[in-house]
Protein backbone atom coordinates (compact mmCIF):
# COMPACT_ATOMS: atom_id res chain seq x y z
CA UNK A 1 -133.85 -27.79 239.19
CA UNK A 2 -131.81 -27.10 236.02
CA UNK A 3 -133.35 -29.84 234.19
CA UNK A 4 -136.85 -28.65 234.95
CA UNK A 5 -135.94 -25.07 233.58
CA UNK A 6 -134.56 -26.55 230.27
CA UNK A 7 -137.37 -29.12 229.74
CA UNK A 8 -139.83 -25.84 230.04
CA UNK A 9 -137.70 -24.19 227.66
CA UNK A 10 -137.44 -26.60 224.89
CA UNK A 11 -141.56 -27.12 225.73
CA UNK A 12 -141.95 -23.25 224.99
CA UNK A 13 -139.89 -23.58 221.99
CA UNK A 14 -141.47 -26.36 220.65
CA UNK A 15 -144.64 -24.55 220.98
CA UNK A 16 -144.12 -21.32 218.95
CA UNK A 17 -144.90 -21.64 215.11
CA UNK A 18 -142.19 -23.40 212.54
CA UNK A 19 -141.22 -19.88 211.30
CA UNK A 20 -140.28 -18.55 214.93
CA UNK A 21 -138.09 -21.83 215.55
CA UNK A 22 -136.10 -21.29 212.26
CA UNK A 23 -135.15 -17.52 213.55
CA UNK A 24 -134.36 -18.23 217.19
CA UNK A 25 -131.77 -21.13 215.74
CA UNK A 26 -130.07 -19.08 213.51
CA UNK A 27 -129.67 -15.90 216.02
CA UNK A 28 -128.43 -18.59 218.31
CA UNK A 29 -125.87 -19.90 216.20
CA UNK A 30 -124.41 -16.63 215.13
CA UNK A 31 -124.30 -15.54 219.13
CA UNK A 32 -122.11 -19.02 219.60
CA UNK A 33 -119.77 -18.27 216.47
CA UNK A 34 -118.89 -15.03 217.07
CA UNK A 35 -118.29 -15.88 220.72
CA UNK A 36 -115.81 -18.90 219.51
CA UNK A 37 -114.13 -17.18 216.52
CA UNK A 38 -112.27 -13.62 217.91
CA UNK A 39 -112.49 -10.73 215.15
CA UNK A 40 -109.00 -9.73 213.27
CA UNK A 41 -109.26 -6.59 214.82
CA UNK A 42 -109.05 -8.16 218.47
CA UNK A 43 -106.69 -11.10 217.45
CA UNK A 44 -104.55 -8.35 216.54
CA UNK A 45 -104.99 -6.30 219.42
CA UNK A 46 -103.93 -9.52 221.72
CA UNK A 47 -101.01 -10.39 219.63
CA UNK A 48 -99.52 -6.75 219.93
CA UNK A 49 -100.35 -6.35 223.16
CA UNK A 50 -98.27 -9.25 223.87
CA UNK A 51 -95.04 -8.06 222.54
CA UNK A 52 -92.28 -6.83 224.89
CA UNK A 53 -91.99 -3.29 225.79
CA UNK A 54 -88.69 -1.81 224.34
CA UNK A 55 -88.35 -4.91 221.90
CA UNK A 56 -88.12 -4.28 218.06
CA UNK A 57 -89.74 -6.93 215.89
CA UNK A 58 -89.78 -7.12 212.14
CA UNK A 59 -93.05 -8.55 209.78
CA UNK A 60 -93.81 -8.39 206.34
CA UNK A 61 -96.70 -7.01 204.86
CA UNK A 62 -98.98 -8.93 201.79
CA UNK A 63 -96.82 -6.99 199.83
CA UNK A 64 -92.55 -7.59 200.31
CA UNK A 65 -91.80 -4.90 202.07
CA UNK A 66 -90.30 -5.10 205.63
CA UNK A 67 -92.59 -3.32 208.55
CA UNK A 68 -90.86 -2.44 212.08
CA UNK A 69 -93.16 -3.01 214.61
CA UNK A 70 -92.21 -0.52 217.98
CA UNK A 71 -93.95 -0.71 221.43
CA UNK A 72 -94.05 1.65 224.14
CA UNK A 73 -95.48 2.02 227.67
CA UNK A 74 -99.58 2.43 225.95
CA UNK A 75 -99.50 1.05 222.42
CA UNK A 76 -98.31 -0.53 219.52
CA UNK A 77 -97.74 0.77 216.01
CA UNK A 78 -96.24 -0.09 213.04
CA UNK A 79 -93.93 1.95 210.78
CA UNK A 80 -92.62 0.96 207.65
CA UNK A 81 -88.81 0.30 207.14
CA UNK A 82 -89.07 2.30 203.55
CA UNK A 83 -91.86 3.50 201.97
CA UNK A 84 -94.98 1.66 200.87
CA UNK A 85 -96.49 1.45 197.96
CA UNK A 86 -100.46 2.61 197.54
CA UNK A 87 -101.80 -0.61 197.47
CA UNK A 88 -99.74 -2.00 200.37
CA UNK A 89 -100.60 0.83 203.00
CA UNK A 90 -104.22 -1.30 202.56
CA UNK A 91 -103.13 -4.28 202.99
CA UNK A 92 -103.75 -5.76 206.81
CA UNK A 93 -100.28 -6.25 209.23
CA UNK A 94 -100.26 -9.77 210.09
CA UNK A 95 -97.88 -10.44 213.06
CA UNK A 96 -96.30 -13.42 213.82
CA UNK A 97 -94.64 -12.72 216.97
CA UNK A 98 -92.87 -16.58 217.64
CA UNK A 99 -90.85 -15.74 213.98
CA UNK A 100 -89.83 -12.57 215.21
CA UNK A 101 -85.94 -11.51 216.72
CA UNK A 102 -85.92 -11.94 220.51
CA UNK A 103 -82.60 -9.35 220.19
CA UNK A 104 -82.14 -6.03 218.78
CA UNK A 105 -80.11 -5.31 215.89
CA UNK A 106 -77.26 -3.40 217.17
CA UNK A 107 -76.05 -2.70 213.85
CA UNK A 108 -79.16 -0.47 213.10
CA UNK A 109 -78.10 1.41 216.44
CA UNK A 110 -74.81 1.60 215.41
CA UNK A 111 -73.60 4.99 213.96
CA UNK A 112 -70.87 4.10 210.75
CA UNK A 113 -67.25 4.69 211.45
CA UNK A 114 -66.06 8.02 209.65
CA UNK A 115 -63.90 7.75 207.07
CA UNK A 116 -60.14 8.94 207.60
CA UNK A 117 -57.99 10.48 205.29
CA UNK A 118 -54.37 8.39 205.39
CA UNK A 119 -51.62 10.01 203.93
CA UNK A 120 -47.81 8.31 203.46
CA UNK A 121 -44.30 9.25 204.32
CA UNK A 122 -41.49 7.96 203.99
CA UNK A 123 -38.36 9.01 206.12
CA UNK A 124 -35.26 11.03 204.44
CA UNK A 125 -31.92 11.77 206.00
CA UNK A 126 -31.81 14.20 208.61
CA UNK A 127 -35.47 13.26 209.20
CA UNK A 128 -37.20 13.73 212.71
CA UNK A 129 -40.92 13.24 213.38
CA UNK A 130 -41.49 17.43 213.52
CA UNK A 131 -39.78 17.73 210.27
CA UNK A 132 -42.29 15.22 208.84
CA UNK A 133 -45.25 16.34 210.42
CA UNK A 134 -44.61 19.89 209.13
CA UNK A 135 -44.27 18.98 205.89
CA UNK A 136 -48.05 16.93 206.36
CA UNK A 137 -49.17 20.78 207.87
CA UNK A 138 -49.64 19.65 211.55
CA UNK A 139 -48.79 21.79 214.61
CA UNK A 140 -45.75 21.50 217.09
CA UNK A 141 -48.38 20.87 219.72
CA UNK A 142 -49.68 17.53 217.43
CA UNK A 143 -45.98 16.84 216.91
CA UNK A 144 -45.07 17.18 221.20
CA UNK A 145 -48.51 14.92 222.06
CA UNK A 146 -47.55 12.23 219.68
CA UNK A 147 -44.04 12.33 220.24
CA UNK A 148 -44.91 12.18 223.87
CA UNK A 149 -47.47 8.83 223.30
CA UNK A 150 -44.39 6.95 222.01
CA UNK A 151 -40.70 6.87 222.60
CA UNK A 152 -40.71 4.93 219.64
CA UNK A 153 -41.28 7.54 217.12
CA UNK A 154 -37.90 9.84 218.57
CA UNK A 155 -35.70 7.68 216.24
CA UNK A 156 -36.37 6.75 213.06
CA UNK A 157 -34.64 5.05 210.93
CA UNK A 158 -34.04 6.31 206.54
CA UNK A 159 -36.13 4.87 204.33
CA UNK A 160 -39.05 3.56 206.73
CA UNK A 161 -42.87 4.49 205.88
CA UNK A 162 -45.23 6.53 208.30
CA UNK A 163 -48.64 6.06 207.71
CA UNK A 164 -50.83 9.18 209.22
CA UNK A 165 -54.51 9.57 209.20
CA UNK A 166 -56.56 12.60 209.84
CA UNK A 167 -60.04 13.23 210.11
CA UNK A 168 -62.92 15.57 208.30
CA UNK A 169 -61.60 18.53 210.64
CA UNK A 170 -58.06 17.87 209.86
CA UNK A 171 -56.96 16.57 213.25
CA UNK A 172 -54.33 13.47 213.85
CA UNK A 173 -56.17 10.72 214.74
CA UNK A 174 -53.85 7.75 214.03
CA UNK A 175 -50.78 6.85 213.04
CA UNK A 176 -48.93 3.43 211.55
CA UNK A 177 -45.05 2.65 211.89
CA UNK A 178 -43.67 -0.87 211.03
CA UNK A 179 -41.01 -1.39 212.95
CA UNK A 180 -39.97 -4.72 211.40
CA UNK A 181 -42.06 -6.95 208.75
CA UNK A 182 -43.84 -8.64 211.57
CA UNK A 183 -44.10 -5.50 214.33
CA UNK A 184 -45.96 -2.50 213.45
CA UNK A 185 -46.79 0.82 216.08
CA UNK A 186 -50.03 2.07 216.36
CA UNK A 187 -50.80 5.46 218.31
CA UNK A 188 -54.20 6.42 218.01
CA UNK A 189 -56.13 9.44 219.53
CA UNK A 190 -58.70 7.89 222.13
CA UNK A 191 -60.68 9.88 224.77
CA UNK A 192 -58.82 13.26 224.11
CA UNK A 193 -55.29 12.08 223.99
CA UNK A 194 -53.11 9.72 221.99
CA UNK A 195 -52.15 6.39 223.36
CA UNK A 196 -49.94 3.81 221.66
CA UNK A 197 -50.00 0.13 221.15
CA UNK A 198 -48.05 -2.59 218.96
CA UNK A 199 -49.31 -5.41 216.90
CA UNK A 200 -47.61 -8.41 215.43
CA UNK A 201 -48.62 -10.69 212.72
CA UNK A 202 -48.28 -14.23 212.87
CA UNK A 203 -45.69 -15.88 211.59
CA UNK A 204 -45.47 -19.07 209.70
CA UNK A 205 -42.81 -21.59 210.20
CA UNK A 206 -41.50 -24.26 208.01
CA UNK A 207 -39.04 -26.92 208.12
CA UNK A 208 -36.27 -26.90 205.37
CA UNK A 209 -33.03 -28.91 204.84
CA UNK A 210 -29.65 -28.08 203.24
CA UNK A 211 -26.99 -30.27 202.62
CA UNK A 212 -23.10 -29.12 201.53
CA UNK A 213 -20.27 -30.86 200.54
CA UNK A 214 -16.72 -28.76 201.29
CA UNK A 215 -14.50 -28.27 197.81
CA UNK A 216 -12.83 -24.79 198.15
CA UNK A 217 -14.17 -23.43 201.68
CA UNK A 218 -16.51 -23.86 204.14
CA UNK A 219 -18.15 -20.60 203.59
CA UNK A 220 -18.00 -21.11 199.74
CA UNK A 221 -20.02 -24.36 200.49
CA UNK A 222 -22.71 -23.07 202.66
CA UNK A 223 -23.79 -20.45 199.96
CA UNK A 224 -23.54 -23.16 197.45
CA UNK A 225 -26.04 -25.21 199.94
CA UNK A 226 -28.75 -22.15 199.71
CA UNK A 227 -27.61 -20.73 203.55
CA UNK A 228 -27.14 -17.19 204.09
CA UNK A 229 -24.26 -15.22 206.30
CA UNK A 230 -25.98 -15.58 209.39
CA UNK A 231 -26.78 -19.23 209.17
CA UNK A 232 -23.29 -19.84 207.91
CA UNK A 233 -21.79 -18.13 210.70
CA UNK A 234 -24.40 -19.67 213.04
CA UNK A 235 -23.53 -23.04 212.13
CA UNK A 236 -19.37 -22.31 212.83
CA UNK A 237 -20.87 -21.31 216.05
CA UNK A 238 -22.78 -24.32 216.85
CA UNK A 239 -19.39 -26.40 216.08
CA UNK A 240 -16.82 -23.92 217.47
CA UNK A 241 -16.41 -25.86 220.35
CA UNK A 242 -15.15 -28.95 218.52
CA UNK A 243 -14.14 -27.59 215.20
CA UNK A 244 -11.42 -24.62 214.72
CA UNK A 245 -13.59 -23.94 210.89
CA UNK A 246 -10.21 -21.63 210.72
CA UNK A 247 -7.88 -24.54 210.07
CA UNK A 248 -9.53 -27.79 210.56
CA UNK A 249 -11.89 -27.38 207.44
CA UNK A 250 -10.70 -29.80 204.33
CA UNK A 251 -11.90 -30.91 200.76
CA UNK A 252 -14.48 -33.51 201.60
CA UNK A 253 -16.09 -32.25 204.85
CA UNK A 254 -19.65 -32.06 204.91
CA UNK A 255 -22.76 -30.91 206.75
CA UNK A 256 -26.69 -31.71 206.95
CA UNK A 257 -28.52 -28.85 208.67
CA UNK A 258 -32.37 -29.29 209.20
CA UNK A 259 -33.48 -25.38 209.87
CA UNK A 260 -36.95 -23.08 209.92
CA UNK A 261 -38.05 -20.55 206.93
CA UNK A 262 -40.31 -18.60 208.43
CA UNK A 263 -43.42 -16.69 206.02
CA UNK A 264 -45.96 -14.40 206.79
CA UNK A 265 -49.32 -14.37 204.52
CA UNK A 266 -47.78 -17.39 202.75
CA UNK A 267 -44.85 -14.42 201.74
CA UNK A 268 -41.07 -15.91 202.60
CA UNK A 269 -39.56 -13.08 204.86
CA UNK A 270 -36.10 -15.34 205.79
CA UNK A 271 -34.76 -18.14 207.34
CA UNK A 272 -35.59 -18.99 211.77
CA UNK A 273 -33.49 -20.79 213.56
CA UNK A 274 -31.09 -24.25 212.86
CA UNK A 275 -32.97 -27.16 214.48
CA UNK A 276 -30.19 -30.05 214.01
CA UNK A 277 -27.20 -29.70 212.48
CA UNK A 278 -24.18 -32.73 211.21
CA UNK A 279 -20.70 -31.73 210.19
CA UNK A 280 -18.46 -34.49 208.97
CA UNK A 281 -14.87 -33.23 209.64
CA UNK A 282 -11.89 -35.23 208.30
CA UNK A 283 -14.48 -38.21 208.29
CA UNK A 284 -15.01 -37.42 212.65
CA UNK A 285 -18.92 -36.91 212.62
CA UNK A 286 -20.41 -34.17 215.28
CA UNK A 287 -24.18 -34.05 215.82
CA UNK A 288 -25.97 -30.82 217.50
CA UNK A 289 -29.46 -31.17 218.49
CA UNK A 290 -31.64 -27.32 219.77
CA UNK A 291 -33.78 -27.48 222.62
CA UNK A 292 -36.52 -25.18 223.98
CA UNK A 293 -33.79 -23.29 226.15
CA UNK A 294 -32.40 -22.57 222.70
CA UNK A 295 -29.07 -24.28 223.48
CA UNK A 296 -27.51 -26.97 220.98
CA UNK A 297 -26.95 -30.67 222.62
CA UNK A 298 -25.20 -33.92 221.31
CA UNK A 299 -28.10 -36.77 221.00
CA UNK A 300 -27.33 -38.01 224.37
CA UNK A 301 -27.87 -35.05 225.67
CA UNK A 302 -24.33 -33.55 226.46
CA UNK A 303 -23.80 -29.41 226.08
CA UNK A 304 -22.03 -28.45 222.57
CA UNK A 305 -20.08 -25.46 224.44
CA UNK A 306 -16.96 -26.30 225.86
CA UNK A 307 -14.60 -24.25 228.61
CA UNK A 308 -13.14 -22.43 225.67
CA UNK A 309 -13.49 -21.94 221.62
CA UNK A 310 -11.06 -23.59 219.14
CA UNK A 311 -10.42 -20.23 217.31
CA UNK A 312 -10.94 -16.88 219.14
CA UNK A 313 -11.13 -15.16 215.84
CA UNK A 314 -13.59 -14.92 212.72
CA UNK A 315 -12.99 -18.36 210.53
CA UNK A 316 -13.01 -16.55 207.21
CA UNK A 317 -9.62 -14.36 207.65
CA UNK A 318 -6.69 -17.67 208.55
CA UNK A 319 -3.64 -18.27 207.06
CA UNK A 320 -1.08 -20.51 208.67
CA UNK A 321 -1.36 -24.05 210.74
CA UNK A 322 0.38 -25.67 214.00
CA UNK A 323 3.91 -26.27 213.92
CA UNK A 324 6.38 -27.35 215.96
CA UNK A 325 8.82 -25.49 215.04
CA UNK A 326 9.08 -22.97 212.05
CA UNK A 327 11.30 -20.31 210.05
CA UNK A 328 11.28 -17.09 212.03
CA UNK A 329 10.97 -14.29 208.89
CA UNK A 330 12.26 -11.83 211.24
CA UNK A 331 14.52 -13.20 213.61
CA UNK A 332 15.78 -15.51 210.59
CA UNK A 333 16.35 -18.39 212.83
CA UNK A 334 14.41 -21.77 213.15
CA UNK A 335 12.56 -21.79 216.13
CA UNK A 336 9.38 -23.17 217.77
CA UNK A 337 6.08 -21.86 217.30
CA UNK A 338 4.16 -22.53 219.94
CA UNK A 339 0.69 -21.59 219.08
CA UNK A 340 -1.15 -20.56 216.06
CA UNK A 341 -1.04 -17.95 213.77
CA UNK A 342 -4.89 -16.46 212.32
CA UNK A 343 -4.01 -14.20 209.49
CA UNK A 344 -7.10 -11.31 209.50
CA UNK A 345 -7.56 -7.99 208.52
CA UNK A 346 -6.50 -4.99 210.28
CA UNK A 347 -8.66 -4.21 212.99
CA UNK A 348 -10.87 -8.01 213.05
CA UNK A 349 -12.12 -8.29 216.59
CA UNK A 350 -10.22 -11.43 218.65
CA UNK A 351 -12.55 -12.66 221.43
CA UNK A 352 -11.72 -14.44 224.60
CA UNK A 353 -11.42 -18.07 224.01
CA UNK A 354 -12.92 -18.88 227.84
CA UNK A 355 -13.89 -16.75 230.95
CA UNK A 356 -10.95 -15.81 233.23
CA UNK A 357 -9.29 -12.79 234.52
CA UNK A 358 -6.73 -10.23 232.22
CA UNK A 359 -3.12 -11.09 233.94
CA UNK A 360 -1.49 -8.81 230.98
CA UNK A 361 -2.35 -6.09 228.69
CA UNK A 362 0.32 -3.91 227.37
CA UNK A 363 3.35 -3.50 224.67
CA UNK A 364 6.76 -4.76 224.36
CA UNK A 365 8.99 -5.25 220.96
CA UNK A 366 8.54 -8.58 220.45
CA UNK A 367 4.75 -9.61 221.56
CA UNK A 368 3.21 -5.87 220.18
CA UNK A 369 0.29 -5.21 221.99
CA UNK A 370 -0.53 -8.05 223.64
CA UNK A 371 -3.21 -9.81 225.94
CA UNK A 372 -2.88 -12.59 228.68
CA UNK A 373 -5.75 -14.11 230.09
CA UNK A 374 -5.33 -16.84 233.22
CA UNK A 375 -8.26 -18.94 233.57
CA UNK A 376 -9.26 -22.40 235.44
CA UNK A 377 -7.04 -25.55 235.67
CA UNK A 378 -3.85 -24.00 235.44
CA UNK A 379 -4.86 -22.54 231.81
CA UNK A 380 -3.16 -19.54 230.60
CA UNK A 381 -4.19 -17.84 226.85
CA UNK A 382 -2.36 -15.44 225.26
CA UNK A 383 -2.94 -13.08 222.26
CA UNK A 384 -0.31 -11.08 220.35
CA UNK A 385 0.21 -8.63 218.13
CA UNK A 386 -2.95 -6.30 218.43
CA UNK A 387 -3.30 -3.11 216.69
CA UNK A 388 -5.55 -2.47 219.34
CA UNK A 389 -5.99 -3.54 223.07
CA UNK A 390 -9.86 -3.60 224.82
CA UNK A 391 -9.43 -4.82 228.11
CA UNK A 392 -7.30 -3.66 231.26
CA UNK A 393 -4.66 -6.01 233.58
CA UNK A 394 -7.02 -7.35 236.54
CA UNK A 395 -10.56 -7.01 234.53
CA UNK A 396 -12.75 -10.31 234.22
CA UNK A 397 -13.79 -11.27 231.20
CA UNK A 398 -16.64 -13.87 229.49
CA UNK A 399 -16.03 -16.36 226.61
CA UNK A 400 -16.57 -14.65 223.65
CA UNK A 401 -15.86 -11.47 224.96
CA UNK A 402 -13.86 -9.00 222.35
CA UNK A 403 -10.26 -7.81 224.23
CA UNK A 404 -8.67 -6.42 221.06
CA UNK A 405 -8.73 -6.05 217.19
CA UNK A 406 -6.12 -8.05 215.38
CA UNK A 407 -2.76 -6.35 214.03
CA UNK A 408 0.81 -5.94 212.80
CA UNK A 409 2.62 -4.88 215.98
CA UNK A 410 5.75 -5.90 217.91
CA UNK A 411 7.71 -8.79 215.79
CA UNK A 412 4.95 -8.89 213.01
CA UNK A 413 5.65 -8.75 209.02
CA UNK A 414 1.76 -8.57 208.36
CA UNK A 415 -1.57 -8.62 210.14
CA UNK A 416 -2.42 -11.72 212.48
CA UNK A 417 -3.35 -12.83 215.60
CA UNK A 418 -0.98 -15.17 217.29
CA UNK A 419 -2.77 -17.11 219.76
CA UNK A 420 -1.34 -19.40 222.16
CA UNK A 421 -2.54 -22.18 224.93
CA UNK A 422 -0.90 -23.05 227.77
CA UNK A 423 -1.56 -26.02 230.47
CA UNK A 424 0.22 -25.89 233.67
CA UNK A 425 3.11 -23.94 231.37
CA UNK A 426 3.06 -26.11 228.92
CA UNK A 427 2.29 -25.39 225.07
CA UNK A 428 -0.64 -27.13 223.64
CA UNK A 429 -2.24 -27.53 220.08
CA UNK A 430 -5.52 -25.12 221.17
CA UNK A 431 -6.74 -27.10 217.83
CA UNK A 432 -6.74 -30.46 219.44
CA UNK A 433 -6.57 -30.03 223.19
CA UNK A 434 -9.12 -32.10 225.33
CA UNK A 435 -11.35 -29.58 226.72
CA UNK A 436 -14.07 -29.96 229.79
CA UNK A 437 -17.60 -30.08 228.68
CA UNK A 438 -20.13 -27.44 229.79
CA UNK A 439 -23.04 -28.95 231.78
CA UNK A 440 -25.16 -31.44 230.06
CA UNK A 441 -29.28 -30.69 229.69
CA UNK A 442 -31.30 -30.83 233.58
CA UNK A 443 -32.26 -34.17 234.22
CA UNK A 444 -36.05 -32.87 234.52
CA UNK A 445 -35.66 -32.68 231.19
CA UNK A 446 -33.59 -35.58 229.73
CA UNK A 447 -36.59 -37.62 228.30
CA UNK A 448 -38.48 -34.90 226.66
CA UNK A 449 -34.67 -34.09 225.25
CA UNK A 450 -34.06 -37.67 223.86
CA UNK A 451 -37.28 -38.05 222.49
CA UNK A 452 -36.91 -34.65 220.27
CA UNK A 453 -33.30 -35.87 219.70
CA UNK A 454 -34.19 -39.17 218.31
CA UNK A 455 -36.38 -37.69 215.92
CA UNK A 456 -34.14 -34.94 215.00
CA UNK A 457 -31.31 -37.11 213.84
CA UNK A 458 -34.08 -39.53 211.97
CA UNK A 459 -34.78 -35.97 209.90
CA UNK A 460 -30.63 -35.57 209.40
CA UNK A 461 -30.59 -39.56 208.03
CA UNK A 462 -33.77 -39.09 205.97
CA UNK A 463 -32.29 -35.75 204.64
CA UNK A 464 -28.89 -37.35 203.78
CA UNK A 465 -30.86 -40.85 201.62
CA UNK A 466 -32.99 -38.05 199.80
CA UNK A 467 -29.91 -36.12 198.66
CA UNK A 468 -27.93 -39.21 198.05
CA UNK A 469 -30.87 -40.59 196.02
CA UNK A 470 -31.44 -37.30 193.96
CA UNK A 471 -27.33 -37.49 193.21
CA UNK A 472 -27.45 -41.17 192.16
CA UNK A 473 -30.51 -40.49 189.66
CA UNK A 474 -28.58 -36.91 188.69
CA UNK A 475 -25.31 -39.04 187.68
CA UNK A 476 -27.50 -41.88 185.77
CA UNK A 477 -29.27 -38.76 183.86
C-alpha cells in the first residue's frame, strides 16, 4: 500500500514544471537539516538542563575569564567569577559539562581563619600565671578559667616563655607553654571554654661511638672521650656491679661505648641512651648489651646487676684501698681493717649496697653514727661514721636506697664512709667478693636478645679497628 502512495507521489512530482521541482527539493532539504542539526540555543538548553541540581561547575568564556555556572530547582544561569569585560558579556557560554568538577570547592565555602594577636612572656622570679596575665591586661576570671583548663600552668618554672594569643575583641583564645624542647602545652578556647592538650615533636635518633683510654681518672677520661656527667655516671652504673670505679680504676683501663644523640629538625638537643658499652679493667674485659626492657645484659644474655653494688657511694669522692691490716691514726696501734674506707664530702649520700632489712641504726664512740643492714645468705653490711642517719632499726630497704650522708663521727679524723662486708661473720674484700647474679633475660626472649647482641658487640669491634686505625695513621703523621 505504501509503495503505491510513493510511486503516485514521485508521478505527481515528476509531473509539475522543472521550476516547481527545484523549490519543493530545496524546502525539503532545509526541513531534513534543521531536523538533524539542533540550534545552539537548544544544544545549550539540553546541556544545562543536564547538570546536577546543587552542583557548581566552572567554564570559560571566548574570552579567559572563569564563569560559575549555578543550578537550582527551575533553571540555569551563569554568573561571572569577576567581572567581564564589554566584549566578553557577548560572547556565547559554551559548556562542557564532562570537563567540569564533579565536587565542590570547599575552600570557596570556607570562611578564612582570623588572625590572632600573639604576644610573649617570659617568667621572672616570684612569677605566677595571675601575675603574668595582669601584666598582658587580662581579668582574674581569664586567669581562674585557664588556670582551671590546666594544672600545668600552677607552677612555672624562671626563665620559661608563655606564648598568649588574643583575638580582634581582646579575648584569650590560646595559649603556648614548652614544657621541655620536645613537649609543648596548648590550651585553647573551643566551644565557650578552654580545654588543653600537649604536642610532641619527633625526635631524631642517631648512633654515635666514643672511645677512652684511662690516664689520670675515669671521669677525667670520659670528658676527654666527648661524654657528658650523666653518661659518665651512667656508664659507672652499668659496671657497678662488677667494677668498684672507686678503687678498681687504673692507668690503662679503657672503654668503647656505642650510644644515641638524639636531634630534632636536624638541631642536636643531647645525647639518648648507651646501647653497648666495653670496659677493659686491669686487662679483665666486661661487655653490657641494652634491651627493649631497658636493662643492660652480658652477650649471652646474663643480667649486669648483681645482689649488691661494689661501692655504695659516689666513685668520684675515694681515698684509701683494702688492707689487711693498717695504722690506726687514732688508736695509734696496728690493727686490721676490715673493710674499706670511701673518703667523700660531708654530707655525700651512701646507698644500700643490696635489699635487706636495717638490724642497726644509732651512735656509739667508736662506729659514729652508724648503719647495719642484714640481708640474704648470711650477709651482713655495715656503714660507719655518718654525719647523718636516714633509715630506722627494723625498716626494709632496696639496693640503691640512700640510709645516710657520709661523715666525720665516732673514731673519725676526716670525712669517710667506712663500709664493711660480712659472710656468715666473716670479713670479705666487698671489692672482690663473688656475688649471685640477678636473673638472666626470659627465655621468650633469648633469640631476639642474641641476635641484637651479636650485632651490638660487631659495632664495639668495628668501633675499636676505626679508632685504632685513625691512631696508627695519627702517629705516622
Amino acid at each position: 500500500m505504501s509503495s503505491i502512495y510513493l510511486k503516485n507521489i514521485q508521478k505527481l512530482y515528476l509531473s509539475l514544471p522543472k521550476q516547481h521541482q527545484i523549490i519543493i527539493t530545496v524546502i525539503t532539504g532545509l526541513l531534513l537539516l534543521s531536523l538533524l542539526v539542533p540550534s545552539e540555543k537548544a544544544t545549550a538548553s539540553r546541556q544545562t538542563n543536564s547538570l546536577e541540581i546543587g552542583k557548581r561547575y566552572q567554564v570559560t568564556t571566548q574570552g579567559t575569564e572563569l564563569v560559575e555556572i549555578s543550578k537550582s530547582n527551575d533553571n540555569a544561569s551563569a554568573i561571572p567569577a569577576q567581572e567581564t569585560t564589554e566584549a566578553n558579556t557577548q560572547d556565547l557560554i559554551a559548556l562542557d559539562v564532562k570537563d567540569a568538577p564533579t565536587e565542590i570547592d570547599q575552600s570557596l565555602l570556607e570562611s578564612p581563619e582570623p588572625e590572632l594577636d600573639w604576644q610573649t612572656a617570659k617568667v621572672k622570679s616570684g612569677d605566677s600565671l595571675a601575675k603574668i596575665f595582669k601584666r598582658l591586661g587580662y581579668s582574674a576570671r581569664t586567669t581562674h578559667d585557664v588556670g582551671k583548663a590546666s594544672k600545668q600552668l600552677k607552677k612555672l618554672n624562671v626563665g620559661d616563655t608563655l606564648r598568649i594569643a588574643k583575638d580582634a575583641d581582646g579575648k584569650l583564645v590560646a595559649l603556648e607553654y614548652p614544657l621541655t624542647r620536645i613537649k609543648t602545652l596548648h590550651v585553647d578556647f573551643i566551644d565557650g571554654e578552654y580545654k588543653e592538650h600537649f604536642t610532641e615533636k619527633t625526635v631524631e635518633t642517631r648512633e654515635t661511638f666514643a672511645h677512652g683510654m684511662i690516664n689520670s681518672s675515669f671521669w677525667n677520661a670520659g670528658i676527654a672521650a666527648g661524654l657528658d656527667d650523666s653518661q659518665i655516671i651512667s656508664l659507672a652504673n652499668i659496671f657497678g656491679w662488677d667494677i668498684d670505679f672507686a678503687l678498681d680504676i687504673r692507668k690503662g683501663d679503657s672503654f668503647h661505648v656505642v650510644y644515641e644523640n638524639r636531634y630534632i629538625d636536624g638541631e642536636y638537643i643531647g645525647p639518648g641512651k648507651i646501647l653497648a658499652a666495653e670496659f677493659v679493667n686491669q686487662n679483665e674485659e666486661f661487655k653490657a648489651i641494652r634491651f627493649s626492657d631497658d636493662e643492660y645484659y652480658t652477650p649471652d644474655g646474663k643480667s649486669m646487676r648483681k645482689a649488691f653494688l661494689r661501692a655504695p657511694v659516689n666513685f668520684r669522692y675515694i681515698s684509701s684501698n683494702f688492707k689487711p691490716r693498717r695504722f690506726h691514726p687514732i688508736q695509734k696501734r696496728w690493727k686490721a681493717h676490715n673493710g674499706t674506707d670511701y673518703r667523700a664530702d660531708t654530707g655525700t649520700p651512701v646507698v644500700a649496697a643490696g635489699n635487706g632489712k636495717v638490724t642497726h641504726s644509732t651512735y656509739n664512740k667508736y662506729n659514729g653514727n652508724y648503719v647495719f643492714i642484714q640481708h640474704g645468705d648470711g650477709i651482713v653490711t655495715k656503714y660507719l661514721h655518718f654525719s647523718k642517719r636516714a633509715v630506722k632499726k627494723g625498716q626494709r630497704v632496696k639496693q640503691g636506697q640512700v640510709i645516710g650522708y657520709v661523715g666525720s663521727t665516732g673514731m673519725s679524723q676526716a670525712p669517710h664512709l667506712h663500709y664493711e662486708f660480712l659472710v656468715n661473720g666473716v670479713h670479705r674484700n666487698p671489692r672482690t667478693v663473688k656475688l649471685p647474679d640477678a636473673q638472666p633475660i626470659a627465655k621468650k626472649y633469648k633469640q631476639e636478645f642474641l641476635t641484637l647482641a651479636n650485632q651490638r658487640v660487631k659495632e664495639l669491634n668495628g668501633s675499636k679497628k676505626a679508632l685504632l686505625a685513625m691512631q696508627t695513621n695519627d702517629n705516622d703523621g
